[in-house]
C-alpha atoms as a PDB file:
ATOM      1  CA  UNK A   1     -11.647 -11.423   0.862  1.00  0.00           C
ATOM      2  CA  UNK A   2      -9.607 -13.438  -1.525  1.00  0.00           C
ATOM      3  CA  UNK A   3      -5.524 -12.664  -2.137  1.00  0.00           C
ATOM      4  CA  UNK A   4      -4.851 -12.515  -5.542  1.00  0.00           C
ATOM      5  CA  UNK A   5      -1.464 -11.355  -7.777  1.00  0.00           C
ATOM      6  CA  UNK A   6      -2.038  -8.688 -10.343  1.00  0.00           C
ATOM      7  CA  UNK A   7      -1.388  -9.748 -13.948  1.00  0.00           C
ATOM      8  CA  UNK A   8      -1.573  -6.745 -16.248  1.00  0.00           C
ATOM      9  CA  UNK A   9      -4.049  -3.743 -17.065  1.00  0.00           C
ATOM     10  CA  UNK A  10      -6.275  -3.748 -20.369  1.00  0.00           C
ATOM     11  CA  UNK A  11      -7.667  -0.547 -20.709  1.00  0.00           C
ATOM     12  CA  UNK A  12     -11.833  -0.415 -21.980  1.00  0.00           C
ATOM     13  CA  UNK A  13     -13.072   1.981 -24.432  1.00  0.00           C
ATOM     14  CA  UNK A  14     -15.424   3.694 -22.065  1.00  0.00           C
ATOM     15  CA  UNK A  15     -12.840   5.225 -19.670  1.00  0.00           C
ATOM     16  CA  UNK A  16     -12.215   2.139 -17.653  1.00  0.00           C
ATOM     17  CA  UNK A  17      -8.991  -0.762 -16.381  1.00  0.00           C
ATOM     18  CA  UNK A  18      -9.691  -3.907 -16.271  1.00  0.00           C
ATOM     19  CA  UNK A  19      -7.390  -5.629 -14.120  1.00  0.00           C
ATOM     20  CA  UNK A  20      -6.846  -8.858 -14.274  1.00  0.00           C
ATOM     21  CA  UNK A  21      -5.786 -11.256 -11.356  1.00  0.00           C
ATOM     22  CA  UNK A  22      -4.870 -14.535 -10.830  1.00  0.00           C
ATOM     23  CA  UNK A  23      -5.507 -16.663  -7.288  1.00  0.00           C
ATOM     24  CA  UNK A  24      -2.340 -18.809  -6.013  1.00  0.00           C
ATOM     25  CA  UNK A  25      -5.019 -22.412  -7.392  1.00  0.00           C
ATOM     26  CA  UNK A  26      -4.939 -20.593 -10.905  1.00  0.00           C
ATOM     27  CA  UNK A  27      -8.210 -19.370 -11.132  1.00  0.00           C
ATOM     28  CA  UNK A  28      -7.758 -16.117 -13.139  1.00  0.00           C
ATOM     29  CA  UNK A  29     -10.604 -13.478 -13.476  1.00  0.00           C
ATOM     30  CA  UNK A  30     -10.516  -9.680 -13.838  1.00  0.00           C
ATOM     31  CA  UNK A  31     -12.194  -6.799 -12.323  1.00  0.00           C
ATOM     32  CA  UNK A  32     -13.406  -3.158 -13.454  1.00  0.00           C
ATOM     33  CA  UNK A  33     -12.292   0.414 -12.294  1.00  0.00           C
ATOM     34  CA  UNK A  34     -13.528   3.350 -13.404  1.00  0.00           C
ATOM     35  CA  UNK A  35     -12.180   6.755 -14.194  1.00  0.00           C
ATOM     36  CA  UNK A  36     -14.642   8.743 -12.059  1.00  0.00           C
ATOM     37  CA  UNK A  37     -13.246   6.956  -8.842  1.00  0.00           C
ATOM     38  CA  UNK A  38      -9.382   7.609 -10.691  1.00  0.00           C
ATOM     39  CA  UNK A  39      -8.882   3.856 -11.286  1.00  0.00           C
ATOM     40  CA  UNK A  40      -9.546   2.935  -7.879  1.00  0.00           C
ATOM     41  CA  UNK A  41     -11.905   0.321  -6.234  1.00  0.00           C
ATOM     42  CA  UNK A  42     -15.359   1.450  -5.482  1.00  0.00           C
ATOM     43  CA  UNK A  43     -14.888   1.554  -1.172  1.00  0.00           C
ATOM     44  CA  UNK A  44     -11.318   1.703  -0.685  1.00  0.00           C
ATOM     45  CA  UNK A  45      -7.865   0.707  -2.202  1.00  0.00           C
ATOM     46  CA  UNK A  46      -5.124   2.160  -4.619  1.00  0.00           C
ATOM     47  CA  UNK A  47      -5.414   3.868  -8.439  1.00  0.00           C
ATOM     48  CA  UNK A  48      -5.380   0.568 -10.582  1.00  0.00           C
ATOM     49  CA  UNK A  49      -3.692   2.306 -12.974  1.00  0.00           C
ATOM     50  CA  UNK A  50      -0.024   2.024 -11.134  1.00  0.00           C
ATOM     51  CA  UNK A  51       0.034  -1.659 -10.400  1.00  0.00           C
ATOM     52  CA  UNK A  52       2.561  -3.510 -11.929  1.00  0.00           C
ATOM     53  CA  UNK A  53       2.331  -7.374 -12.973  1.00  0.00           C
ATOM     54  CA  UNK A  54       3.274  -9.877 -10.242  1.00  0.00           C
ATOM     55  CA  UNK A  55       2.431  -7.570  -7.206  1.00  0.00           C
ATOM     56  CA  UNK A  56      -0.663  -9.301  -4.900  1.00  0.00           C
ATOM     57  CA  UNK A  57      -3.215  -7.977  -3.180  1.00  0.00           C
ATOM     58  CA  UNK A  58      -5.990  -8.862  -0.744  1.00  0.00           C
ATOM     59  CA  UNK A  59      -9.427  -8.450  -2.467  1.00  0.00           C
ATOM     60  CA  UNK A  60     -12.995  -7.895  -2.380  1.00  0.00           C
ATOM     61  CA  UNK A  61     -15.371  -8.410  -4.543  1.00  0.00           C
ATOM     62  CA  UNK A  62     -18.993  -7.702  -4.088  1.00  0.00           C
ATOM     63  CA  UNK A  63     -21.878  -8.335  -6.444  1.00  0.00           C
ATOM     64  CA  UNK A  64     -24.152  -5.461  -8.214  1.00  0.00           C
ATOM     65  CA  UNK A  65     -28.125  -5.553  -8.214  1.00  0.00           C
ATOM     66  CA  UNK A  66     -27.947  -7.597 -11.632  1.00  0.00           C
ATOM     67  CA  UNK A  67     -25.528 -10.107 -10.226  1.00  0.00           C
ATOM     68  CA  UNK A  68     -22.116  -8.735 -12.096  1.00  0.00           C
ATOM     69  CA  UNK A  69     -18.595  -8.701 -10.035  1.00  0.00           C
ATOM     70  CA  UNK A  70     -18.377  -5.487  -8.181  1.00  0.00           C
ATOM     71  CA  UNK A  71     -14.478  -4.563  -7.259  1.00  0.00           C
ATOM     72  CA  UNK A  72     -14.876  -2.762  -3.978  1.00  0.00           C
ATOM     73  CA  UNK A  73     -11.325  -2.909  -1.768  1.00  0.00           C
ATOM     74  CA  UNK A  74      -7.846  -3.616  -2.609  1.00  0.00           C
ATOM     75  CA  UNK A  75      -5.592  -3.862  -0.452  1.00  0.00           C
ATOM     76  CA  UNK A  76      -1.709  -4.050  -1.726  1.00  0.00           C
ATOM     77  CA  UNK A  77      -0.049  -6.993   0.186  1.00  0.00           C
ATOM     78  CA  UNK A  78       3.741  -7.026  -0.431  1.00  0.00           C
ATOM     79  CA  UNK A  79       4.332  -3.117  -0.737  1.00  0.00           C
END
């Protein structure tokens, strides 16, 4: 699990968010959702689509079979 506040949405061209997130040391990485699951991590968590910049969450982050990021829970911290 890693906390993390949400910086802004950059929509794909293949129906998908990325969401981008920064960690409270500055590390700043981002994270795909698809339409299919409405926006929403893969296991469990809220429509990406309705976050709004500077709201954190609790995170986590799993890894596919070819090694990529894999957003699976979010968790919305100070809502």
């Amino acid at each position: 699990m890693i906390d993390a506040t949400f910086l802004q949405g950059v929509w794909g061209k293949s129906q998908n968010l990325f969401s981008c997130f920064r960690t409270s040391d500055g590390v700043s990485f981002r994270l795909v959702t698809f339409s299919r699951n409405n926006y929403a991590p893969y296991s469990e968590g809220p429509s990406m689509r309705y976050a709004r910049n500077g709201e954190r969450y609790r995170l986590e982050i799993g890894r596919s079979r070819d090694g990529r990021p894999t957003f699976l829970k979010a968790e919305l911290l100070n809502g």
